[in-house]
Protein backbone atom coordinates (compact mmCIF):
# COMPACT_ATOMS: atom_id res chain seq x y z
CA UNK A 1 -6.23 -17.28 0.87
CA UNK A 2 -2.47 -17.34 0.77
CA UNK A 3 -0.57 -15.37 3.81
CA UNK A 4 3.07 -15.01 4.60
CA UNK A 5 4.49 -14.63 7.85
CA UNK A 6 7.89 -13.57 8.06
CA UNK A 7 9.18 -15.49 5.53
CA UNK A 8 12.86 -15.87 4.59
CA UNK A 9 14.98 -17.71 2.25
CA UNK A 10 18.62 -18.00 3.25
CA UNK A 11 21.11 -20.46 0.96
CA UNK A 12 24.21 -21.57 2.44
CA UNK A 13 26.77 -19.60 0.71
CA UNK A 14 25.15 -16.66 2.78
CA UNK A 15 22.52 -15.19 -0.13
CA UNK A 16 19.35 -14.14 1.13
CA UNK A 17 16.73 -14.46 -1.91
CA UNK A 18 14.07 -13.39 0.16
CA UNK A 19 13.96 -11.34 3.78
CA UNK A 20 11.44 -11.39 6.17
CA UNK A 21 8.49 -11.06 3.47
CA UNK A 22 4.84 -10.71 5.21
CA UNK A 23 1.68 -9.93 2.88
CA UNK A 24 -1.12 -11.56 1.96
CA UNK A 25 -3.40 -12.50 -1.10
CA UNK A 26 -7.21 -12.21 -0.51
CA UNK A 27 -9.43 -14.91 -2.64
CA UNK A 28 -10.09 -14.52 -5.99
CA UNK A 29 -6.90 -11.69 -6.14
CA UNK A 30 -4.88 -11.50 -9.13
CA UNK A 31 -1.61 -10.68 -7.06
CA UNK A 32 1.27 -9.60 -9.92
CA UNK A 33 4.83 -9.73 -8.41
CA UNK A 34 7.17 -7.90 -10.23
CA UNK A 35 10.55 -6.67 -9.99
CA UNK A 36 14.31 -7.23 -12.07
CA UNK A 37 16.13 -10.64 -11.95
CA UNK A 38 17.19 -11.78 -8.64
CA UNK A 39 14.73 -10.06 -6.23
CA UNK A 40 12.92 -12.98 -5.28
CA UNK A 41 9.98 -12.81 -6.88
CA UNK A 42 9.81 -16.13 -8.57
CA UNK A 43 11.75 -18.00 -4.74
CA UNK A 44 8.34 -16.20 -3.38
CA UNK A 45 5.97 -18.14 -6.01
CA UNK A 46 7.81 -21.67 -5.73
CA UNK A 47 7.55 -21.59 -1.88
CA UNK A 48 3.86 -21.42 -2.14
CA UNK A 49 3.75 -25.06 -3.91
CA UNK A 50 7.22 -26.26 -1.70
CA UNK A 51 9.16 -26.31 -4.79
CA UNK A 52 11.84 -24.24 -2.85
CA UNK A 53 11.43 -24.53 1.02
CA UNK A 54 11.75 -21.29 3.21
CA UNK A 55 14.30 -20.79 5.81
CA UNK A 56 12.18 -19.34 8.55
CA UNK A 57 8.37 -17.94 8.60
CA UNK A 58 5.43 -19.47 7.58
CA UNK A 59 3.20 -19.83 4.49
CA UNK A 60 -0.49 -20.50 5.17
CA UNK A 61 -2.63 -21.90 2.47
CA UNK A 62 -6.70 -21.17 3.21
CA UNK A 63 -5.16 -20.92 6.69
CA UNK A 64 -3.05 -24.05 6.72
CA UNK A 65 0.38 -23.97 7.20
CA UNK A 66 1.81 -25.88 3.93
CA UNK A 67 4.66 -26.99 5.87
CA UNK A 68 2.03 -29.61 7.24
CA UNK A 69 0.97 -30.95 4.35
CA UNK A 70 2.38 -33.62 1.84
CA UNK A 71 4.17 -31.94 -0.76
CA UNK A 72 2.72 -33.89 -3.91
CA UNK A 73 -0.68 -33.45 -2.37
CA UNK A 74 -0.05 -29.55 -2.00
CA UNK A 75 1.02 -29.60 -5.65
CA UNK A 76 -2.02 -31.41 -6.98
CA UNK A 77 -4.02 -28.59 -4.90
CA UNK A 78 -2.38 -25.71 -6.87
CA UNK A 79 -2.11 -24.62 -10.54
CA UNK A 80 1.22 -23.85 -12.27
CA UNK A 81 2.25 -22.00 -15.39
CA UNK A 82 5.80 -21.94 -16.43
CA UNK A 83 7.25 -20.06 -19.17
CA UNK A 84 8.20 -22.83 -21.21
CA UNK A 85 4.86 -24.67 -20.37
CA UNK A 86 6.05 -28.03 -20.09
CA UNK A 87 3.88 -30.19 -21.92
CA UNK A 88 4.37 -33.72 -22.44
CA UNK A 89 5.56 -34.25 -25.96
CA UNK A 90 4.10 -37.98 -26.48
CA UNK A 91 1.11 -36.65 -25.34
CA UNK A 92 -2.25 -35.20 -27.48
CA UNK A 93 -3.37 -32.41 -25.99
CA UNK A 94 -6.25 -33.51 -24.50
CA UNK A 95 -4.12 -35.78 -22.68
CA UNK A 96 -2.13 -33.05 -21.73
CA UNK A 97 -4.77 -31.19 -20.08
CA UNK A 98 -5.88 -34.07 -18.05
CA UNK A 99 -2.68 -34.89 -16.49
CA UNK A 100 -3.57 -34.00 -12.88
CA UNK A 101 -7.50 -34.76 -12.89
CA UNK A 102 -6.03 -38.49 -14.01
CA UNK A 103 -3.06 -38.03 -11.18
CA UNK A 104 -5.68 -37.82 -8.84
CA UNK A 105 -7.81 -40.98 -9.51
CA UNK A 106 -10.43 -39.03 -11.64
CA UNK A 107 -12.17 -41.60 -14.11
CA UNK A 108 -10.79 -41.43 -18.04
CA UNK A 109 -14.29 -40.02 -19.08
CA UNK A 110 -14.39 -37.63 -16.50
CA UNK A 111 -11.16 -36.53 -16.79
CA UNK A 112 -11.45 -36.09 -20.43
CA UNK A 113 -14.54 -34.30 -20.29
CA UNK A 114 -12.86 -31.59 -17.84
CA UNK A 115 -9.89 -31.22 -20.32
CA UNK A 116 -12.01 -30.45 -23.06
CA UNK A 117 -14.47 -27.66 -21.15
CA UNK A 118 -11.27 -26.32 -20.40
CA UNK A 119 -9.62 -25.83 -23.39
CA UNK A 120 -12.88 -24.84 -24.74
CA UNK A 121 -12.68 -22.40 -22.25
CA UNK A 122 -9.05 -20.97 -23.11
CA UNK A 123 -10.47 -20.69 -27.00
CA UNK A 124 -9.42 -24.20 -28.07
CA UNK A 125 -11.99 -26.14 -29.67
CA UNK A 126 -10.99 -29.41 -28.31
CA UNK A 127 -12.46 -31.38 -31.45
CA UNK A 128 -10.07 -29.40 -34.00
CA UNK A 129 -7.06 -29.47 -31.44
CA UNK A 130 -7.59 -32.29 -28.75
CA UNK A 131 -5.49 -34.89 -30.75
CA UNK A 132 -2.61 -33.07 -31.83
CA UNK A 133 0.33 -33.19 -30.53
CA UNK A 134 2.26 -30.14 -28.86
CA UNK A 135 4.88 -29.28 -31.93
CA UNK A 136 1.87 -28.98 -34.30
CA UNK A 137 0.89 -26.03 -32.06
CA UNK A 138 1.99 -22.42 -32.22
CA UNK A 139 3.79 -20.77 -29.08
CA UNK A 140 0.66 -18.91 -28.30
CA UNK A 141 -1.37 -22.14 -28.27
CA UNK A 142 0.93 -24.11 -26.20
CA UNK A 143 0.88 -21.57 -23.92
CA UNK A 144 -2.83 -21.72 -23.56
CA UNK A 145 -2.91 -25.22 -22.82
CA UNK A 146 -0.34 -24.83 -20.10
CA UNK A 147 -3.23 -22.44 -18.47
CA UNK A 148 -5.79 -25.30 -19.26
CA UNK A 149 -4.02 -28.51 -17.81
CA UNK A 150 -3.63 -26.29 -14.64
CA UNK A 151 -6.67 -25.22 -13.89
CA UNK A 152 -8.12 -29.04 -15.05
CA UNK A 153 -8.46 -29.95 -11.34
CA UNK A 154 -10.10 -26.34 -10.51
CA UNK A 155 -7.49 -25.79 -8.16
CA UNK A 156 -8.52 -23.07 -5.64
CA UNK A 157 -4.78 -21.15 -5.91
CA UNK A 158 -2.94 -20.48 -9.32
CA UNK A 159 0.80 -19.71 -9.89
CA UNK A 160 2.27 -18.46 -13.18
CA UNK A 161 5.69 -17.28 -13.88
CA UNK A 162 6.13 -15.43 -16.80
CA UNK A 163 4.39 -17.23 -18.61
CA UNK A 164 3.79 -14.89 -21.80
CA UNK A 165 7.30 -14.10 -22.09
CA UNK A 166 8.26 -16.47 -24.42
CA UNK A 167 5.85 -15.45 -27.01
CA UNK A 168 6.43 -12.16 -29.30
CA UNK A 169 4.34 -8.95 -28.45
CA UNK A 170 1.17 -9.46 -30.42
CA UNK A 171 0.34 -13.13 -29.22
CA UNK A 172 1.58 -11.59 -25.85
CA UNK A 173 -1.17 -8.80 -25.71
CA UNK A 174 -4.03 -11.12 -27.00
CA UNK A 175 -2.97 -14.12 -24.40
CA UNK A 176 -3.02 -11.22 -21.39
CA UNK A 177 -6.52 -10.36 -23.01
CA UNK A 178 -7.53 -13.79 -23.11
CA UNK A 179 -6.51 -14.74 -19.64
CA UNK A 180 -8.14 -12.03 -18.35
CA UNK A 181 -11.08 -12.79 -19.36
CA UNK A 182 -10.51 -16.31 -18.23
CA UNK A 183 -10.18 -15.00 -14.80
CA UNK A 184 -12.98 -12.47 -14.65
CA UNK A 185 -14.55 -16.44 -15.30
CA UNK A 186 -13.29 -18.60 -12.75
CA UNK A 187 -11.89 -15.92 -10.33
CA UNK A 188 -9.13 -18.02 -9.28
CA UNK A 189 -6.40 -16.85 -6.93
CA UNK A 190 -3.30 -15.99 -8.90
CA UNK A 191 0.24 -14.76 -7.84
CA UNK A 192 1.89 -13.89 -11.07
CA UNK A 193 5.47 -13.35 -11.86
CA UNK A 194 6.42 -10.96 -14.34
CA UNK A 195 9.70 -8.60 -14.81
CA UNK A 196 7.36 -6.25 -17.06
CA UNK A 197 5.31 -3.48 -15.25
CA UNK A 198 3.45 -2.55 -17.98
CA UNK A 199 2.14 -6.13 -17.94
CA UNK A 200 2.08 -6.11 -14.12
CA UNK A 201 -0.46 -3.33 -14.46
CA UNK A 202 -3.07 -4.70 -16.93
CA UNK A 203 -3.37 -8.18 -15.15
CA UNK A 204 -3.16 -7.35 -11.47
CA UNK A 205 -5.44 -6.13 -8.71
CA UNK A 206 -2.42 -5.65 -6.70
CA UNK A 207 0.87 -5.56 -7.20
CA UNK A 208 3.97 -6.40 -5.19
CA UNK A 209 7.21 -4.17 -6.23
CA UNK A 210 10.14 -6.28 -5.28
CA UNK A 211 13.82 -4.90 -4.36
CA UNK A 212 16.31 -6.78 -3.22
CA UNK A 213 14.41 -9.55 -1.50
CA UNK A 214 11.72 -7.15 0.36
CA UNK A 215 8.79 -5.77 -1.15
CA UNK A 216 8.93 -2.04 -1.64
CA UNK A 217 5.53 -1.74 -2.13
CA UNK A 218 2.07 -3.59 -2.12
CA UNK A 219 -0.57 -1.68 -4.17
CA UNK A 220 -3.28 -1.10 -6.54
CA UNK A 221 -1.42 -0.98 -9.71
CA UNK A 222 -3.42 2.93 -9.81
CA UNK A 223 -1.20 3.83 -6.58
CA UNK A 224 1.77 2.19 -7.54
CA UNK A 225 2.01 4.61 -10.59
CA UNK A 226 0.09 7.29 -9.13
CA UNK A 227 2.26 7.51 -5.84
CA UNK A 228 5.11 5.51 -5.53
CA UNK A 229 6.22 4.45 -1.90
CA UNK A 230 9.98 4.82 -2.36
CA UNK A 231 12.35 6.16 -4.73
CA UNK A 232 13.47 3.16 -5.85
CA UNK A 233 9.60 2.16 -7.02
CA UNK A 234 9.33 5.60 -8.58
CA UNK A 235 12.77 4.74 -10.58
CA UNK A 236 11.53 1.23 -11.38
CA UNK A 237 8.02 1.95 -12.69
CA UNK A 238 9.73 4.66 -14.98
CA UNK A 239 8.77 8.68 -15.84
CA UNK A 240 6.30 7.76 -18.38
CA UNK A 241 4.32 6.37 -15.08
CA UNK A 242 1.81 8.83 -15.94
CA UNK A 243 0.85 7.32 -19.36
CA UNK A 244 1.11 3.87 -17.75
CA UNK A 245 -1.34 5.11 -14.99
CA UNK A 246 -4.29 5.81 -18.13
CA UNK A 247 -4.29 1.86 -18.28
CA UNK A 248 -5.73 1.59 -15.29
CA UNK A 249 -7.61 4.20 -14.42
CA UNK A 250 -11.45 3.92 -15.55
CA UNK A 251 -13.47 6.19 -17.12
CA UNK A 252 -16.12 8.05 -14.32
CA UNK A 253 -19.71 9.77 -15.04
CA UNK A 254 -17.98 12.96 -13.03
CA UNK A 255 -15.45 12.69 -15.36
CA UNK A 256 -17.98 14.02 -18.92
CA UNK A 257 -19.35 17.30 -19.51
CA UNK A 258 -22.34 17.76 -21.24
CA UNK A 259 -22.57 19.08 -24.66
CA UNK A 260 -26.02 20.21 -25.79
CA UNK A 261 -27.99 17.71 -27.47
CA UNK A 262 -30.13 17.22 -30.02
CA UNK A 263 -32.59 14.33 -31.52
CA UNK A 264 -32.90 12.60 -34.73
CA UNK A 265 -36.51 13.91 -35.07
CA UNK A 266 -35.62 17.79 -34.49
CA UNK A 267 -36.46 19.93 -36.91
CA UNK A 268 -33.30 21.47 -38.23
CA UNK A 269 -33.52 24.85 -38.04
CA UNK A 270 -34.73 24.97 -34.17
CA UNK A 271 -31.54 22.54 -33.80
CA UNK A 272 -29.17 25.68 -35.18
CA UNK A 273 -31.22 27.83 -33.16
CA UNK A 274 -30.30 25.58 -29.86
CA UNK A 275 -26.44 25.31 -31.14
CA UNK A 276 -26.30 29.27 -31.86
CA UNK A 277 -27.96 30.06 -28.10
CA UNK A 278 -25.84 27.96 -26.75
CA UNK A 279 -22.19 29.11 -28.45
CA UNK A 280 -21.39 25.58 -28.98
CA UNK A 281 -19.80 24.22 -32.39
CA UNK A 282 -21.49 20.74 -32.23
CA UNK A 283 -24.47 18.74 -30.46
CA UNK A 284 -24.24 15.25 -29.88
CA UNK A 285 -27.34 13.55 -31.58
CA UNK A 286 -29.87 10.88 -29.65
CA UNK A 287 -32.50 8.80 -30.61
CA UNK A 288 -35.76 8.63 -29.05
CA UNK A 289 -34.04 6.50 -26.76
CA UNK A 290 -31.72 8.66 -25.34
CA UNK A 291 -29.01 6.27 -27.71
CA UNK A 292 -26.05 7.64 -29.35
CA UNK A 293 -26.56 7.86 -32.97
CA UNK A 294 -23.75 10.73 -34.09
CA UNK A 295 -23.35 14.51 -33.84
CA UNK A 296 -24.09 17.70 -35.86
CA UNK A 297 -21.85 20.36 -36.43
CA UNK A 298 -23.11 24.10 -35.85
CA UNK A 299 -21.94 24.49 -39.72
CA UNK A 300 -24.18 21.89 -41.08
CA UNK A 301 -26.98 22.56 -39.14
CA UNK A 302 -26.92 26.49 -39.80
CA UNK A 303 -25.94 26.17 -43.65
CA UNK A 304 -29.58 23.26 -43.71
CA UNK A 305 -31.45 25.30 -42.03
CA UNK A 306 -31.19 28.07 -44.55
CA UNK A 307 -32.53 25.33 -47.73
CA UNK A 308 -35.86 25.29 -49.21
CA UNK A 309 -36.59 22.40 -47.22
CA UNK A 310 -34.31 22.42 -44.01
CA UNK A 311 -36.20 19.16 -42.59
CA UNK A 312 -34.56 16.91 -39.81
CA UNK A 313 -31.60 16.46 -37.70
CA UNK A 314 -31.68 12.96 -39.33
CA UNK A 315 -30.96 13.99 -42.89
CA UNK A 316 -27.81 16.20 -41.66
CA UNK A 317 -26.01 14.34 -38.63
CA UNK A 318 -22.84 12.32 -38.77
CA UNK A 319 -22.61 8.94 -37.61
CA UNK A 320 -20.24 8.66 -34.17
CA UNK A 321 -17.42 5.81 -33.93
CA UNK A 322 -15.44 7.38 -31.73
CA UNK A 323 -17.57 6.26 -28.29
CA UNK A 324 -16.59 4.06 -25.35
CA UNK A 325 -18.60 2.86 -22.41
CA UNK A 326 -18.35 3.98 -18.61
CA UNK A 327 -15.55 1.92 -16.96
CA UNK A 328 -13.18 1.77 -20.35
CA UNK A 329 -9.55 3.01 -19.08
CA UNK A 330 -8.30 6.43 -20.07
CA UNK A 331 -6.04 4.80 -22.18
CA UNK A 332 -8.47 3.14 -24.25
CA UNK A 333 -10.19 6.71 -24.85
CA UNK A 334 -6.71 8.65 -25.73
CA UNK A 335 -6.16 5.50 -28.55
CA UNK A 336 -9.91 6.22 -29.73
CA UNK A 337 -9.05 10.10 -29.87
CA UNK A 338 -6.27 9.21 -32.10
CA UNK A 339 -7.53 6.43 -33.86
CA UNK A 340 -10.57 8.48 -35.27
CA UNK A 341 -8.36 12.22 -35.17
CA UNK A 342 -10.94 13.12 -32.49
CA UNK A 343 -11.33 15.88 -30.48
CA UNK A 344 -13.58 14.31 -28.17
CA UNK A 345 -15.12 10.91 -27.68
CA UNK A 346 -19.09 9.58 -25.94
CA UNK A 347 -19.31 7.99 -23.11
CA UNK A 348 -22.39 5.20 -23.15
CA UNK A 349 -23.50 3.32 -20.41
CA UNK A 350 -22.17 0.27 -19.94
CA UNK A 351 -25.36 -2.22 -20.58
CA UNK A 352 -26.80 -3.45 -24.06
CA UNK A 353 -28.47 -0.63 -24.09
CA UNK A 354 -25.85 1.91 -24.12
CA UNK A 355 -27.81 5.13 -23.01
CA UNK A 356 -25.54 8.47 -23.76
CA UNK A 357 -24.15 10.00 -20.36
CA UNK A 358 -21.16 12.93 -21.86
CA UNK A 359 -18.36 13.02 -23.35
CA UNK A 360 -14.31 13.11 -22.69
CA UNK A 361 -11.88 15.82 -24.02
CA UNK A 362 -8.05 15.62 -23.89
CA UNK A 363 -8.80 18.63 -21.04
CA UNK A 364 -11.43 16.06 -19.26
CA UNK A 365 -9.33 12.84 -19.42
CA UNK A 366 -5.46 15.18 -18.09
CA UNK A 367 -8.19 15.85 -14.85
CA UNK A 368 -9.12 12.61 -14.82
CA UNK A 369 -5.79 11.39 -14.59
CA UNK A 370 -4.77 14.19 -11.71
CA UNK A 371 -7.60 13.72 -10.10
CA UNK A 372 -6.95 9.95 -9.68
CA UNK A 373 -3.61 10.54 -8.49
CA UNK A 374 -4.53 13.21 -6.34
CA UNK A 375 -7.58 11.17 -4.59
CA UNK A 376 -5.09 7.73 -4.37
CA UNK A 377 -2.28 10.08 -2.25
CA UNK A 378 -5.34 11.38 0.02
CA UNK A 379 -6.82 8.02 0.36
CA UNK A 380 -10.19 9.56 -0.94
CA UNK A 381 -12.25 9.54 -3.51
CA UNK A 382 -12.32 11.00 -6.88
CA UNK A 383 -15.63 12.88 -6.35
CA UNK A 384 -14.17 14.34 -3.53
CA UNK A 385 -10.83 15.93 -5.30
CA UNK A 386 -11.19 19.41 -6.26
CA UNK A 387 -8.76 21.13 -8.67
CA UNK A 388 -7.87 23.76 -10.57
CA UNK A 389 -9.10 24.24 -14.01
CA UNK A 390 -6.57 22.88 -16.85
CA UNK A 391 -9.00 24.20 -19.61
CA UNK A 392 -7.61 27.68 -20.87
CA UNK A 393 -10.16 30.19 -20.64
C-alpha cells in the first residue's frame, strides 16, 4: 500500500531529517513509528500526504508515485490526525466531520449522513453531540472527532501523529482502546507517530524504531522487545522490555496445564476421592457443558464428604472470576492474578460459548514469555521451542 524507496530529506543548512529510508506498509497494517524528537519520524508521515517534499527517492501510494499526483487531490485521498486535532471552531461537529466528503462535491445529505455513521462509529451519538460546537467538548471527544472527519471520505491510507498525547493517561488508554477497535472495523492503513513505546506496542502490527534519521529496526512489536536488532533499540525500548513484551504476547492452548476436573453433578465424596488420587489441592469445576463454573478445594471437598449428607460438587464449589479467554495477552492474565490474589487463572475458549481448555500459573505464563522470545530469535514457532523447566521440583 505505501512503499518507500530510498527516500531522503536534506534541508539546506545541511540537516538530514531523514536518510535513505526504504520499507514498506502492507494494506490494512497499523505501522507505529516511533522514536525521540528529531529522528524523523513525523518528516516520514508528512511526506506521505506532500506536506514536506523529499529530497531524493520515491514514495509510492497503491503503487503510484505521489510525486505524480496533485497535491490537494493526494490530500483528499488520505486521512490525517494531528495532535491538536484542528477542528474548525465556527463549526458544529457534524459539520466538522463532513469537511472533506463536502470538499469533494459530495451532496449536503450525503455528506451529513457519512459524518454521523462516523461519529456513531467513534462512540458519538451524533443526535446528542452533532450540533455542538468544539469548546463544549472534552479533550478526549475532540480528539475522537478528529479520527471521524478523517476517515469521513473512507480514505484507503490513514496518518496520525500523536494524536493521544495531548490528553491525560486515562482518556489516553480508553481512546487507544477505542481506536483499536475502530480499526479491527474498517482495517484502514495507518502509519502512526508516537514517541511512547509502550503505546507503540499496543496499537501496532509493526513497528519502525527510528535513530537518527534511519530506521533501526522494522518489527513485530513481540520481536522488537523480544530481540532487539541493535543496541541502541535495546537501550530505547528500556530493561523492563520483558514486562512490556506480556502486552503483546497472546495467551496459547500449549501454554495451560491441566488440573483435574470435576462436574457440578459429582457426587462429593468420589470428587475428594479423584482430588486425593491425584495429589492435587484443587479441581477446576465444569458444567455439563464442559463450561467453567468455579473450582473446589481438596479441603472443602474432603471436610463435605465426611457430613451426614456429603451430596454434590454443586453445593461446595466456589464461583471462578479470575478466567480469560485464549488469545488475551500475558499481561492481561498477570493483572487478573493480582487483581483477584490468584494463584492461577482459566483459560476459556474464545467463542460465546467459552468451553474450559487449562489454566495459567505465574510458572506457565514466565515460559510463555521465554518461549516467545526464544521462538521470535529462531524465527520458529512457539510449539516448536523446548526449554528447561522453571517450576521447582
Amino acid at each position: 500500500m505505501i512503499r518507500f524507496e530510498h527516500v531522503t530529506k536534506r534541508y539546506p543548512d545541511g540537516t538530514t531529517a531523514v536518510d535513505d529510508l526504504s520499507f514498506e506498509v502492507a494494506e490494512g497494517e497499523l505501522v507505529t513509528l516511533v522514536g525521540p524528537s528529531g529522528c524523523g519520524k513525523t518528516t516520514t508521515m508528512k511526506m506521505v500526504n506532500r506536506l514536506i517534499e523529499p529530497t531524493s527517492g520515491r514514495i509510492l501510494l497503491q503503487d503510484e508515485d505521489i510525486s505524480d499526483v496533485d497535491a490537494v487531490e493526494l490530500r483528499r485521498r488520505i486521512g490525517y490526525v494531528i495532535q491538536q486535532v484542528g477542528l474548525f471552531p465556527h463549526k458544529t461537529v457534524l459539520e466538522n466531520t463532513a469537511t472533506v466528503p463536502h470538499l469533494l462535491g459530495w451532496k449536503r445529505g450525503k455528506g451529513r449522513d457519512r459524518a454521523a455513521e462516523l461519529l456513531d462509529l467513534v462512540g458519538l451519538d451524533p443526535s446528542v453531540y452533532g450540533d455542538r460546537y468544539p469548546d463544549q467538548l472534552s479533550g478526549g471527544q475532540r480528539q475522537r472527532v478528529g479520527v471521524a472527519r478523517a476517515l469521513a471520505a473512507d480514505p484507503p491510507v490513514l496518518l496520525m501523529d500523536e494524536p493521544f498525547g495531548a490528553v491525560d493517561p486515562v482518556v489516553r488508554e480508553h481512546l487507544q482502546n477505542e481506536f483499536l477497535r475502530l480499526q479491527a472495523a474498517v482495517r484502514k492503513t495507518v502509519l502512526f507517530v508516537t514517541h511512547d513505546i509502550e503505546e507503540a506496542v499496543r496499537l501496532g502490527d509493526r513497528i519502525a524504531v527510528y535513530g537518527e534519521g534511519r530506521i533501526e529496526q522494522y518489527d513485530a512489536p513481540a520481536a522488537v522487545l523480544g530481540t532487539p536488532a541493535t543496541d541502541y533499540v535495546a537501550d530505547f525500548v528500556g530493561a523492563d522490555r520483558g514486562l512490556k513484551r506480556l502486552s503483546v504476547t497472546p495467551i496459547e492452548p500449549g501454554d495451560l496445564e491441566q488440573p483435574p476436573v470435576v462436574r457440578l453433578d459429582d457426587p462429593l465424596d468420589r470428587a475428594a476421592e479423584q482430588l486425593r488420587a491425584e495429589d492435587a489441592r484443587w479441581a477446576v469445576v465444569l458444567d455439563a457443558d464442559d463450561q467453567l463454573h468455579g473450582w473446589l478445594s481438596a479441603e472443602q471437598a474432603k471436610a463435605g464428604a465426611l457430613g451426614d449428607k456429603p451430596g454434590t460438587v454443586r453445593e461446595h464449589a466456589r464461583r471462578m472470576e479470575a478466567w480469560l479467554p485464549v488469545g488475551a495477552s500475558l499481561k492481561q492474565a498477570f493483572a487478573t492474578m493480582l487483581q483477584h490474589d490468584a494463584g492461577w487463572i482459566a483459560v476459556i475458549d474464545e467463542d460465546s460459548v467459552g468451553h474450559f481448555r487449562g489454566v495459567l500459573t505465574p510458572a506457565t505464563l514466565h515460559e510463555a514469555l521465554r518461549r516467545s522470545t526464544a521462538a521470535d530469535a529462531r524465527d520458529i514457532t512457539r510449539a516448536e521451542v523446548e526449554l528447561e523447566t522453571v517450576r521447582g521440583s
